[in-house]
PDB file of N, CA and C in Angstrom:
ATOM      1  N   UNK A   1      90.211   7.918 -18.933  1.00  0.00           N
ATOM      2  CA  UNK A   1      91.649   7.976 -19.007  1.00  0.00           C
ATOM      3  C   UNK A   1      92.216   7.806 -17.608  1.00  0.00           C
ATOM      4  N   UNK A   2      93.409   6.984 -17.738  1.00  0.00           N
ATOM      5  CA  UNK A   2      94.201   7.002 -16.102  1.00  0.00           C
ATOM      6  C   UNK A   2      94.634   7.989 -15.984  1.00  0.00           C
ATOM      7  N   UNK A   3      95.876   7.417 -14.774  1.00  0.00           N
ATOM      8  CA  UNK A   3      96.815   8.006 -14.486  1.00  0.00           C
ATOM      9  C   UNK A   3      97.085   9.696 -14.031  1.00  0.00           C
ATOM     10  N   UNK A   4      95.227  10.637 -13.857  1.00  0.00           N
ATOM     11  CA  UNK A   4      95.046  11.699 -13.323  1.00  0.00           C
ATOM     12  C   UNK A   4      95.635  12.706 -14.661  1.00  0.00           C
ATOM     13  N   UNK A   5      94.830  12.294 -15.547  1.00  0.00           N
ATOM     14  CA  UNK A   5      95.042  13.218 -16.422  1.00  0.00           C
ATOM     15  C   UNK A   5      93.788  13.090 -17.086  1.00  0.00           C
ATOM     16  N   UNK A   6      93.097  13.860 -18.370  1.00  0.00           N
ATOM     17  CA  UNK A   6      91.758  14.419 -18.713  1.00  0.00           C
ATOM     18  C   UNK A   6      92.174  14.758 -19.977  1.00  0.00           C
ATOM     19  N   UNK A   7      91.447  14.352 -21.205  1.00  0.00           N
ATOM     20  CA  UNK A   7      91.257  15.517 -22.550  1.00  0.00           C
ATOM     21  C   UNK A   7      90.657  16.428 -22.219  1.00  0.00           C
ATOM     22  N   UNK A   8      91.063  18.052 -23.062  1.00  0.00           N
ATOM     23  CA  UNK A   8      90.723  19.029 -22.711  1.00  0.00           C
ATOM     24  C   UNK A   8      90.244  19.499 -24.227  1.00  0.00           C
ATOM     25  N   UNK A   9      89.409  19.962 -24.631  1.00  0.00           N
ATOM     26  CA  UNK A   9      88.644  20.020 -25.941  1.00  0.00           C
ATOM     27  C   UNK A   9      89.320  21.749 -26.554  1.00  0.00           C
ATOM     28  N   UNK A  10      90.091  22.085 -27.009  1.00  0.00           N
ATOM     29  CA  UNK A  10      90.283  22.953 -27.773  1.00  0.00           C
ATOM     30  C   UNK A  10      89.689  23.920 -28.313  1.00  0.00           C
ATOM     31  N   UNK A  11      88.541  24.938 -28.695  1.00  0.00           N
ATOM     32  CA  UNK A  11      87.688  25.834 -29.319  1.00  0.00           C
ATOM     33  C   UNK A  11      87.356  25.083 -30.300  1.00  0.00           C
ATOM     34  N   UNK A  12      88.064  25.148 -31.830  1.00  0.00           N
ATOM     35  CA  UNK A  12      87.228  23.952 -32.492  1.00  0.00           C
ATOM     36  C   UNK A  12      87.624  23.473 -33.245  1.00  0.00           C
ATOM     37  N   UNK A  13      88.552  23.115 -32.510  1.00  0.00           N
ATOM     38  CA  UNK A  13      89.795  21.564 -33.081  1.00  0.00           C
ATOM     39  C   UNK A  13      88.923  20.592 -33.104  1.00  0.00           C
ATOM     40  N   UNK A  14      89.055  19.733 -33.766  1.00  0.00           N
ATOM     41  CA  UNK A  14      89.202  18.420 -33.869  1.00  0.00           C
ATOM     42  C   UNK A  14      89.382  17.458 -32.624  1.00  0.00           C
ATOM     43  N   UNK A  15      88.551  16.389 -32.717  1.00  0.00           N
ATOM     44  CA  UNK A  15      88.460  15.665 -30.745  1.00  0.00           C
ATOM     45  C   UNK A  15      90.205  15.092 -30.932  1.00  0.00           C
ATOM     46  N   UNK A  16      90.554  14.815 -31.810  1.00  0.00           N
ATOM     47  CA  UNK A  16      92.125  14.101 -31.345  1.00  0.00           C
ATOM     48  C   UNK A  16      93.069  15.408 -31.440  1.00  0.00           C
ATOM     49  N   UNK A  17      93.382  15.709 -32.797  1.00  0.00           N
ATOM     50  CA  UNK A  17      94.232  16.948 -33.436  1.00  0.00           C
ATOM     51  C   UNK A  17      93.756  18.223 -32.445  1.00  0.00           C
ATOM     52  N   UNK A  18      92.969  18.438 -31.801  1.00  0.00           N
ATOM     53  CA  UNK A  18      92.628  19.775 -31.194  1.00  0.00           C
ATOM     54  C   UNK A  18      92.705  19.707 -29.518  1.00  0.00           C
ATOM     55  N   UNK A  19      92.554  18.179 -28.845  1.00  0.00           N
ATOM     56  CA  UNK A  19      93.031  18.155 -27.580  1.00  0.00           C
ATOM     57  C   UNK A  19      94.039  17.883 -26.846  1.00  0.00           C
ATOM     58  N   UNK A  20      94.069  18.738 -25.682  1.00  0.00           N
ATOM     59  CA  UNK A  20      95.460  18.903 -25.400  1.00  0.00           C
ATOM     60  C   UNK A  20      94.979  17.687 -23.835  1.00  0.00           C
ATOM     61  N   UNK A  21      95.933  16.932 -23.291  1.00  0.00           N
ATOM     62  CA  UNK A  21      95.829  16.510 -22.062  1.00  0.00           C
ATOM     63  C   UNK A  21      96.369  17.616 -20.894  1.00  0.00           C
ATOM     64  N   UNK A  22      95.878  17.302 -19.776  1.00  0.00           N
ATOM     65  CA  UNK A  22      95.910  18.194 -18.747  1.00  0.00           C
ATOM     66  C   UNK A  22      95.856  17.521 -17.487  1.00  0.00           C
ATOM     67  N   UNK A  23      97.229  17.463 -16.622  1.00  0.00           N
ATOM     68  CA  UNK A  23      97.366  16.618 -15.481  1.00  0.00           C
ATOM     69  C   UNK A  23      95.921  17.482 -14.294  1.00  0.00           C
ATOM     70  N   UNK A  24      95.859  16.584 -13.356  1.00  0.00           N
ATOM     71  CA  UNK A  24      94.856  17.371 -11.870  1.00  0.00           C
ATOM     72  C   UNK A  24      95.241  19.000 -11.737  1.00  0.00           C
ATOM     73  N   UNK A  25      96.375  18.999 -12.164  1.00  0.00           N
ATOM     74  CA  UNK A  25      97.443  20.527 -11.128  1.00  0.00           C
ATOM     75  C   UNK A  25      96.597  21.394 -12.562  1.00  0.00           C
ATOM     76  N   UNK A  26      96.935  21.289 -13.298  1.00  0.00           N
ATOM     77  CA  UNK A  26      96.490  21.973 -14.425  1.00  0.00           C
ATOM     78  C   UNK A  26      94.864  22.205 -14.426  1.00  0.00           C
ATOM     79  N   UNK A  27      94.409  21.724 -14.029  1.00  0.00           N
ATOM     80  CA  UNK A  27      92.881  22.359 -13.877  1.00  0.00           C
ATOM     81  C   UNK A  27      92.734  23.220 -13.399  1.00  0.00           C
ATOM     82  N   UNK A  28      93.018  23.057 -12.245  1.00  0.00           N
ATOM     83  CA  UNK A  28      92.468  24.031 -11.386  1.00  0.00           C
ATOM     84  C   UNK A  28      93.248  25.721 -11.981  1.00  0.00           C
ATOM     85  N   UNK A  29      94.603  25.412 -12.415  1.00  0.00           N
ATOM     86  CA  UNK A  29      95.027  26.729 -12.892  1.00  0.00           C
ATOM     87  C   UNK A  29      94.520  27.057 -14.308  1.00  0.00           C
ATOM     88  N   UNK A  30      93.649  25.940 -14.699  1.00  0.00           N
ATOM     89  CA  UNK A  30      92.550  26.921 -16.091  1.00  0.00           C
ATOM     90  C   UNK A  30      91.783  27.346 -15.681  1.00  0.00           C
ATOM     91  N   UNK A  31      91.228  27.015 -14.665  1.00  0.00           N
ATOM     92  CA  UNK A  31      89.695  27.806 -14.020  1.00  0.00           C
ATOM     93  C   UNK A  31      90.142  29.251 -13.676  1.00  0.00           C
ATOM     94  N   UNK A  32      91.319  29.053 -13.061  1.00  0.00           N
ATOM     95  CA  UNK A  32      91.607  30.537 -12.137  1.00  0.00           C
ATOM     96  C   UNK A  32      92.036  31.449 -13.174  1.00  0.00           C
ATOM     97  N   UNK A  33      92.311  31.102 -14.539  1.00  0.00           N
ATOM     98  CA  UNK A  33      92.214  32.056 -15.707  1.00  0.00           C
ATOM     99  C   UNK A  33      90.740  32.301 -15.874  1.00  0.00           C
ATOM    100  N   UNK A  34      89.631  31.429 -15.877  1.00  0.00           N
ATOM    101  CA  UNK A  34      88.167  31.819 -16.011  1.00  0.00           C
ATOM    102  C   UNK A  34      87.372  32.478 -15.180  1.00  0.00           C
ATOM    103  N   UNK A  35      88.038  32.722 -13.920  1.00  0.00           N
ATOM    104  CA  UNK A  35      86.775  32.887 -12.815  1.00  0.00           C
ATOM    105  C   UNK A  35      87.991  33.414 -12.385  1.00  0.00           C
ATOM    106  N   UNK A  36      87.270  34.388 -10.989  1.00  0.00           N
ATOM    107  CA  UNK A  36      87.585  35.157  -9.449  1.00  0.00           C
ATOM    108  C   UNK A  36      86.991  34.842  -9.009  1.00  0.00           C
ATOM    109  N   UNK A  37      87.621  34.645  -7.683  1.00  0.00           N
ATOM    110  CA  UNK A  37      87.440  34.328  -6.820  1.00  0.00           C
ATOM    111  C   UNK A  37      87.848  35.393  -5.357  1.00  0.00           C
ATOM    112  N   UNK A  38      86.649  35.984  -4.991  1.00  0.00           N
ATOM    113  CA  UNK A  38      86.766  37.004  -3.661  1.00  0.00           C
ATOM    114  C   UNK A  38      85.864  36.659  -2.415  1.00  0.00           C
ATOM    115  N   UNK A  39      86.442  37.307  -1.426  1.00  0.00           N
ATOM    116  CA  UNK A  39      85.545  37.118  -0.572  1.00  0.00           C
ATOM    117  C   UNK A  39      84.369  37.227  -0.521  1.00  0.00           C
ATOM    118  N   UNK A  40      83.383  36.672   0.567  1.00  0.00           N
ATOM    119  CA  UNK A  40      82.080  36.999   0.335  1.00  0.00           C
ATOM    120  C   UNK A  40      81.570  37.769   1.380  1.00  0.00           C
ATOM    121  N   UNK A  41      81.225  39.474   1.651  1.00  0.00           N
ATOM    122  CA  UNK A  41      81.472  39.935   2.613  1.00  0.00           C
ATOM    123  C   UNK A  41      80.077  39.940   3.709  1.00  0.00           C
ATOM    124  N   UNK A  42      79.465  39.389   2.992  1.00  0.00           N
ATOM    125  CA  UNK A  42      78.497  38.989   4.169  1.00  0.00           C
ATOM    126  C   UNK A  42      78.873  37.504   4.962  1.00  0.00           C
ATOM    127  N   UNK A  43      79.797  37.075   4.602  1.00  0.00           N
ATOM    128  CA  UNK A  43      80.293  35.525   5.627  1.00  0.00           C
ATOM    129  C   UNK A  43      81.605  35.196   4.535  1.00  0.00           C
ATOM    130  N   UNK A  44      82.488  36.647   5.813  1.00  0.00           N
ATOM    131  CA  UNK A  44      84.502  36.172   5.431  1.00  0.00           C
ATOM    132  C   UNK A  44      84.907  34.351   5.135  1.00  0.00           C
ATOM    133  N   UNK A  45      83.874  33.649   5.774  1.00  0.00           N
ATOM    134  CA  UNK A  45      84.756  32.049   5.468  1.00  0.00           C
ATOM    135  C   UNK A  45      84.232  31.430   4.035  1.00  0.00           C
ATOM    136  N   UNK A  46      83.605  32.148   3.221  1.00  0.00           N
ATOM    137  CA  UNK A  46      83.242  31.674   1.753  1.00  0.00           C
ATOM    138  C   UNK A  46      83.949  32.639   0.982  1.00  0.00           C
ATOM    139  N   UNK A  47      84.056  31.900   0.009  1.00  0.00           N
ATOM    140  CA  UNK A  47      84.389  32.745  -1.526  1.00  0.00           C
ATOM    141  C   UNK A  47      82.798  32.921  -2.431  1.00  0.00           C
ATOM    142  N   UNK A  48      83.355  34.304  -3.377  1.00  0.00           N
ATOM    143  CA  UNK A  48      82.070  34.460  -4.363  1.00  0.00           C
ATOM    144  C   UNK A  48      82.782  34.156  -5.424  1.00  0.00           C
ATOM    145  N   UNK A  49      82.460  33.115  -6.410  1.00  0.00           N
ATOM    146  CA  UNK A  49      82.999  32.748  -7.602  1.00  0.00           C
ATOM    147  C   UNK A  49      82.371  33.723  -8.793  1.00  0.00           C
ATOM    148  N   UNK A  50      83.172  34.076  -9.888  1.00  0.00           N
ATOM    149  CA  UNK A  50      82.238  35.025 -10.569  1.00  0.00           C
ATOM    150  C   UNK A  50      83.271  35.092 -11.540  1.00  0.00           C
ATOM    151  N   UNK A  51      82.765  35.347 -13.348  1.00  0.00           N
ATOM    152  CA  UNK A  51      83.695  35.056 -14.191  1.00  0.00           C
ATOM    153  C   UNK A  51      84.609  36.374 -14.300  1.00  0.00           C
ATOM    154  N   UNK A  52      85.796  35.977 -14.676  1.00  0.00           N
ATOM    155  CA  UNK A  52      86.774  36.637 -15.033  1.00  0.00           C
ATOM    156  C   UNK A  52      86.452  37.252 -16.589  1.00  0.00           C
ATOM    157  N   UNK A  53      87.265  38.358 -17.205  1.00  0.00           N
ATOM    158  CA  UNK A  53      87.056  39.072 -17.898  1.00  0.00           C
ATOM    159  C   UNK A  53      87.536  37.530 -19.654  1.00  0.00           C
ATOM    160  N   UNK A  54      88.511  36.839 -19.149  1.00  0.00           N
ATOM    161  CA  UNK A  54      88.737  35.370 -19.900  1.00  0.00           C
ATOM    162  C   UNK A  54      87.617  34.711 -19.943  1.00  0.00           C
ATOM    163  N   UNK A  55      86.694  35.137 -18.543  1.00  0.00           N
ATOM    164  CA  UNK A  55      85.502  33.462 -18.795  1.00  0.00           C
ATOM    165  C   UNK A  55      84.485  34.059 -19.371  1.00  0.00           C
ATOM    166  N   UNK A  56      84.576  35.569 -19.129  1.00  0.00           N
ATOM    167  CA  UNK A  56      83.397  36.224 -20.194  1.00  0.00           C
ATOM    168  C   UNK A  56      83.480  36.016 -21.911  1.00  0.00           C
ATOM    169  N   UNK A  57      84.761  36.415 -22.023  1.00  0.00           N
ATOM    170  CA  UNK A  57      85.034  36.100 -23.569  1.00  0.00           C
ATOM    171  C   UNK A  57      84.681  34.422 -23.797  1.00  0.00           C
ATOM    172  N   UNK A  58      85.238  33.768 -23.422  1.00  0.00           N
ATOM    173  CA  UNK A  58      85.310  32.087 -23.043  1.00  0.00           C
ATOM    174  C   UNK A  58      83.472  32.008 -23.438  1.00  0.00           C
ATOM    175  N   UNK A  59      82.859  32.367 -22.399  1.00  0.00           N
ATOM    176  CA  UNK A  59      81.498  32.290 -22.561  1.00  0.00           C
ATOM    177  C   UNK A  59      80.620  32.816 -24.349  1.00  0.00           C
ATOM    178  N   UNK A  60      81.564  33.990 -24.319  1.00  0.00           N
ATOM    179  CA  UNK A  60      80.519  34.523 -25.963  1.00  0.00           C
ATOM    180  C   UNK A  60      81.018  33.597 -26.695  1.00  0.00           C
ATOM    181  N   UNK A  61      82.366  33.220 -26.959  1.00  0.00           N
ATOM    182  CA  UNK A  61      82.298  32.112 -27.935  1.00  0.00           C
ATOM    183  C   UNK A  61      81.900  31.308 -27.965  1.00  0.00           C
ATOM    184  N   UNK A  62      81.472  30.501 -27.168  1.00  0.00           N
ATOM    185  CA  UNK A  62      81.252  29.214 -26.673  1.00  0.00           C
ATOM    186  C   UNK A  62      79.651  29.680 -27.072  1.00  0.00           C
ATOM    187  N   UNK A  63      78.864  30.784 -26.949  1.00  0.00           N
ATOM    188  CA  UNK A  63      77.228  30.840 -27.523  1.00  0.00           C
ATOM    189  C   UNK A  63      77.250  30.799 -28.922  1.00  0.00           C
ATOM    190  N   UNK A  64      78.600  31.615 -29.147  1.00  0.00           N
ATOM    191  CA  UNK A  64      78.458  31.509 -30.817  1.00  0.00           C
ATOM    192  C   UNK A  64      78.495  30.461 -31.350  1.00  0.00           C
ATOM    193  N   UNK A  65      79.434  29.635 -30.931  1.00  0.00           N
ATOM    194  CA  UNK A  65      79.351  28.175 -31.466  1.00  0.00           C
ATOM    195  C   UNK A  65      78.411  27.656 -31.323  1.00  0.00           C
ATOM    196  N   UNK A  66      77.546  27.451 -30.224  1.00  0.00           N
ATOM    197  CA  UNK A  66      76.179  27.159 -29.898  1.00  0.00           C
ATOM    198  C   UNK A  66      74.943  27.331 -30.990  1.00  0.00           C
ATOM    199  N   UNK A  67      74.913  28.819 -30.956  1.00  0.00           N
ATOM    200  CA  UNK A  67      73.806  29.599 -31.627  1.00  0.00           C
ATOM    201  C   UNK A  67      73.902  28.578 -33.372  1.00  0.00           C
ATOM    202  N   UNK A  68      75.667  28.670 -33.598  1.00  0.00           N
ATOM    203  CA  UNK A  68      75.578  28.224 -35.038  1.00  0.00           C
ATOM    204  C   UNK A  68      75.354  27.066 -35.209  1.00  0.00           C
ATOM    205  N   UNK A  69      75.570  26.437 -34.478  1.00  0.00           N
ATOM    206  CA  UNK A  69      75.780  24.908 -34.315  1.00  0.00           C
ATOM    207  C   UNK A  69      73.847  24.160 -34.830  1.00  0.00           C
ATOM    208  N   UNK A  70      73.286  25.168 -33.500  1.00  0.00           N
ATOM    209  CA  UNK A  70      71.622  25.056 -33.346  1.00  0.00           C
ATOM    210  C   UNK A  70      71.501  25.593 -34.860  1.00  0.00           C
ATOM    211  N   UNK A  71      71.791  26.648 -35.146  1.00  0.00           N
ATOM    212  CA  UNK A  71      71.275  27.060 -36.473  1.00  0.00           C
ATOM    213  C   UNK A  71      71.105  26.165 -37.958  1.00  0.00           C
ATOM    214  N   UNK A  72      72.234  25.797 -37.394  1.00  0.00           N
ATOM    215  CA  UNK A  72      73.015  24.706 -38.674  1.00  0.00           C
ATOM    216  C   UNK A  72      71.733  23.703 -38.325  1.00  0.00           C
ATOM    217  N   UNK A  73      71.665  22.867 -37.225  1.00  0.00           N
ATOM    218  CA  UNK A  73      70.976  21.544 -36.898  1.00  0.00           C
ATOM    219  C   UNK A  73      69.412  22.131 -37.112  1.00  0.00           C
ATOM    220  N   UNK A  74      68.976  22.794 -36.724  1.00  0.00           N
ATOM    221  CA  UNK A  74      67.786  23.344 -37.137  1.00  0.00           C
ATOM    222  C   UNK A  74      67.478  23.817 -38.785  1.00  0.00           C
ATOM    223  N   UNK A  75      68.439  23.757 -39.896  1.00  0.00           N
ATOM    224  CA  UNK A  75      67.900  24.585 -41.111  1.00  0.00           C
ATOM    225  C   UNK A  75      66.869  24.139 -41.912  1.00  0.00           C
ATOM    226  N   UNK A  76      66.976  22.644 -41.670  1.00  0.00           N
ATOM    227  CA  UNK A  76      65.639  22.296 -42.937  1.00  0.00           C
ATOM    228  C   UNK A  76      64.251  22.558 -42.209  1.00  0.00           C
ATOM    229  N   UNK A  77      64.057  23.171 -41.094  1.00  0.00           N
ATOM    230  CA  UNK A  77      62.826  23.002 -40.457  1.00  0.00           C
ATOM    231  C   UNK A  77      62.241  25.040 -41.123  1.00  0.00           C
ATOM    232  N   UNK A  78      61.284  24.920 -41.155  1.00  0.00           N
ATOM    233  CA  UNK A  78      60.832  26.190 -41.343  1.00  0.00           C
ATOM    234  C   UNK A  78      60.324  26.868 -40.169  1.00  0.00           C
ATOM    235  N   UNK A  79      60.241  28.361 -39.641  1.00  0.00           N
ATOM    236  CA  UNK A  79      60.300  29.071 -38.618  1.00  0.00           C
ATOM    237  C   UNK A  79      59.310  28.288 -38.074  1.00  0.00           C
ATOM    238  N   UNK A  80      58.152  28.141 -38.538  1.00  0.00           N
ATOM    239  CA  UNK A  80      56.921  27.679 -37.878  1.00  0.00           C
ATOM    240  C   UNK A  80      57.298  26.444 -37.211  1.00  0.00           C
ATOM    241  N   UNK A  81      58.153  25.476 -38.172  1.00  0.00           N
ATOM    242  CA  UNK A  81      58.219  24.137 -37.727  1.00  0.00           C
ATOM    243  C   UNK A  81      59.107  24.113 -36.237  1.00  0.00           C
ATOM    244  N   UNK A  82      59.962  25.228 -36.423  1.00  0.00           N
ATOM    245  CA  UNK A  82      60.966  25.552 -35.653  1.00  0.00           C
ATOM    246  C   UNK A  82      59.975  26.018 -34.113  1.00  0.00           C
ATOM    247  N   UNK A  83      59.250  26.840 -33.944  1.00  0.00           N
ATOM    248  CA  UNK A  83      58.474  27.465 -32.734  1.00  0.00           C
ATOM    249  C   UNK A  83      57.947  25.714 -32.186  1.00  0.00           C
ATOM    250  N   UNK A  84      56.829  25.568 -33.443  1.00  0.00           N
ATOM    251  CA  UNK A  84      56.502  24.501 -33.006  1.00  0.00           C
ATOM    252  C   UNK A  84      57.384  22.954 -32.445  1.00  0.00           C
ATOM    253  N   UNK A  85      58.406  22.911 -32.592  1.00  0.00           N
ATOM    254  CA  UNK A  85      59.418  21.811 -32.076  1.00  0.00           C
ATOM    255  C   UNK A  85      59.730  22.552 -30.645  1.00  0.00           C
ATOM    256  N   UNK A  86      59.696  24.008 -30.757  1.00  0.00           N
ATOM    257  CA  UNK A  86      60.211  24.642 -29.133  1.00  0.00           C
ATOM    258  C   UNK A  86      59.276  24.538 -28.131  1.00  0.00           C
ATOM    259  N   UNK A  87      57.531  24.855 -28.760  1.00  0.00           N
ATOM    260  CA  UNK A  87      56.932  24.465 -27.434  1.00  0.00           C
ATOM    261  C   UNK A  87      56.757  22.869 -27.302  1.00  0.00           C
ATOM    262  N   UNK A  88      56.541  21.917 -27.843  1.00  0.00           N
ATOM    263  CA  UNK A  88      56.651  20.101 -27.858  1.00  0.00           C
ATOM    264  C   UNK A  88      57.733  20.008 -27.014  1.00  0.00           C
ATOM    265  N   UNK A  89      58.991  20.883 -26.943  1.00  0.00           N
ATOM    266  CA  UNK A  89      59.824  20.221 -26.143  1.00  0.00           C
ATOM    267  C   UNK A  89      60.011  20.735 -24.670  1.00  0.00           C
ATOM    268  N   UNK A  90      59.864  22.239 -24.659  1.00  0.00           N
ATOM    269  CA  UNK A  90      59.008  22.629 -23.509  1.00  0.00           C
ATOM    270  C   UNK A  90      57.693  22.344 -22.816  1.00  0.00           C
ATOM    271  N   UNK A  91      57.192  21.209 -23.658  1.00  0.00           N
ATOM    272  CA  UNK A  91      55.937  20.699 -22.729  1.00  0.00           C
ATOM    273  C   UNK A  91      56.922  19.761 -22.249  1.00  0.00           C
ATOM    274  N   UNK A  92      57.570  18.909 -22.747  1.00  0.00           N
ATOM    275  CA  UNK A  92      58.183  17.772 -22.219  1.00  0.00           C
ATOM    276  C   UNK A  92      59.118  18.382 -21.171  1.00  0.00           C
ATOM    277  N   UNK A  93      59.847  18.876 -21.285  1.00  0.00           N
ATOM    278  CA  UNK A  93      60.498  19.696 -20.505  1.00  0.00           C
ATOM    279  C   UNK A  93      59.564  19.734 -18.747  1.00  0.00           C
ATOM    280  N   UNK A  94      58.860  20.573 -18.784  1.00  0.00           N
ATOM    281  CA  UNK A  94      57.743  20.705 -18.170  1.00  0.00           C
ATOM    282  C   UNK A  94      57.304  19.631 -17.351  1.00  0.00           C
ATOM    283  N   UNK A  95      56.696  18.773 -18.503  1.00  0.00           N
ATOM    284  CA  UNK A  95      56.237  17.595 -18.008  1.00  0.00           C
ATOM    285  C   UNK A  95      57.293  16.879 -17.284  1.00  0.00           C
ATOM    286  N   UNK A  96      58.791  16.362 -17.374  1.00  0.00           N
ATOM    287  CA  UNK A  96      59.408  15.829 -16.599  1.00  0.00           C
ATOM    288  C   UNK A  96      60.340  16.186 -15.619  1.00  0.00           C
ATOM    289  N   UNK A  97      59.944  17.991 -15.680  1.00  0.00           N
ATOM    290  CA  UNK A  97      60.721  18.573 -14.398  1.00  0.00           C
ATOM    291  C   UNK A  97      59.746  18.021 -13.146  1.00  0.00           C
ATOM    292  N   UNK A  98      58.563  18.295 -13.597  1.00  0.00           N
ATOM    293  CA  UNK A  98      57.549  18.277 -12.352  1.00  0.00           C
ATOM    294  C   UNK A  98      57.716  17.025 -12.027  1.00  0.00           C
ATOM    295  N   UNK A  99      57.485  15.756 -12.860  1.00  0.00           N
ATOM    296  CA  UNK A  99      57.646  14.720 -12.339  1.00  0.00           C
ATOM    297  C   UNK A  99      58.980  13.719 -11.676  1.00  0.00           C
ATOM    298  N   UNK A 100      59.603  14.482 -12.056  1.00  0.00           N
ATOM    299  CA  UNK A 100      61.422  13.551 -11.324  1.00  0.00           C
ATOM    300  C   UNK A 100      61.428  12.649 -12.687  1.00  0.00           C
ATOM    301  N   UNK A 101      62.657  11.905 -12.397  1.00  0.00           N
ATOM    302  CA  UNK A 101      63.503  11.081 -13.084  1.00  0.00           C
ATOM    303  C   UNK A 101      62.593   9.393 -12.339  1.00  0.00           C
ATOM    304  N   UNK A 102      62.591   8.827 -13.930  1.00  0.00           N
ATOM    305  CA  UNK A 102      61.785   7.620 -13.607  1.00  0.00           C
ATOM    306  C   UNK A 102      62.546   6.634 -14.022  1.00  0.00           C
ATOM    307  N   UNK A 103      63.851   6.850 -14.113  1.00  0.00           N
ATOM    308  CA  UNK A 103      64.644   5.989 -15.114  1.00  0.00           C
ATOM    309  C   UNK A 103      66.069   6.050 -13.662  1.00  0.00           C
ATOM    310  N   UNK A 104      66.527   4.780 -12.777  1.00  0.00           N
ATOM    311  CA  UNK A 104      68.184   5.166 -12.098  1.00  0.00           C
ATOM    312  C   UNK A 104      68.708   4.800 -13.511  1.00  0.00           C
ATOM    313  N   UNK A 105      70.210   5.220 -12.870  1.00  0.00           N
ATOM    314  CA  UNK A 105      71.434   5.691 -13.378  1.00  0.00           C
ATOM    315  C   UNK A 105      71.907   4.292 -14.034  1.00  0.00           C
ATOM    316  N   UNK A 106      71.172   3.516 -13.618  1.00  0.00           N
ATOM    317  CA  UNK A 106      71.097   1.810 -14.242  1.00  0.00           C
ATOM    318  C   UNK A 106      70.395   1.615 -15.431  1.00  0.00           C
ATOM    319  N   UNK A 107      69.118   1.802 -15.592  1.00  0.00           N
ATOM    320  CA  UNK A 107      68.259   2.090 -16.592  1.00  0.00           C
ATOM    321  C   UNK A 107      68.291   2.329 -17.914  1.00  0.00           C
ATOM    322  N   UNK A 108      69.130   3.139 -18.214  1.00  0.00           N
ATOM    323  CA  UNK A 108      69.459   3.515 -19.157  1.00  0.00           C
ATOM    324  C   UNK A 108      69.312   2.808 -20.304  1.00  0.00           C
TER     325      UNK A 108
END
């Protein structure tokens, strides 16, 4: 999108009916509803970012939707099938942390 503006995704609206646009200025004053921001008193010239009592709530919903979401996408598999898809993908996992990215941003 131009013109310094962004879709902003709603809880769980709908991608058109549920997003709202949001100029540059407006960001930054949603974050500062999510997070504090204080000094850091071992070195006064940084801030410690850390969620606000909004980004905590913000956060549980956002697992719940998660958790259900996974739940939902996972149901036809049976527990077993389920463990077993978790370690296959934690080997892979595994396997391509250690090794880096073999693919640039071209590749694709």
């Amino acid at each position: 999108m131009g013109g310094g503006r962004i879709a902003a995704q709603e809880d769980e609206g709908d991608a058109v009916g549920g997003a709202e646009l949001l100029d540059q200025g407006a960001v930054p004053a949603r974050l500062r509803e999510l997070v504090e921001r204080t000094p850091d008193p071992a070195d006064r010239r940084r801030n410690v970012i850390t969620l606000a009592a909004a980004g905590r709530r913000r956060l549980r919903k956002l697992e719940q939707l998660l958790d259900a979401a996974q739940e939902e996408f996972l149901s036809p598999l049976s527990s077993q099938a389920c463990e077993q898809l978790t370690r296959l993908l934690g080997r892979l996992v595994a396997h391509h942390s250690r090794s880096g990215p073999t693919m640039g941003a071209d590749d694709r």
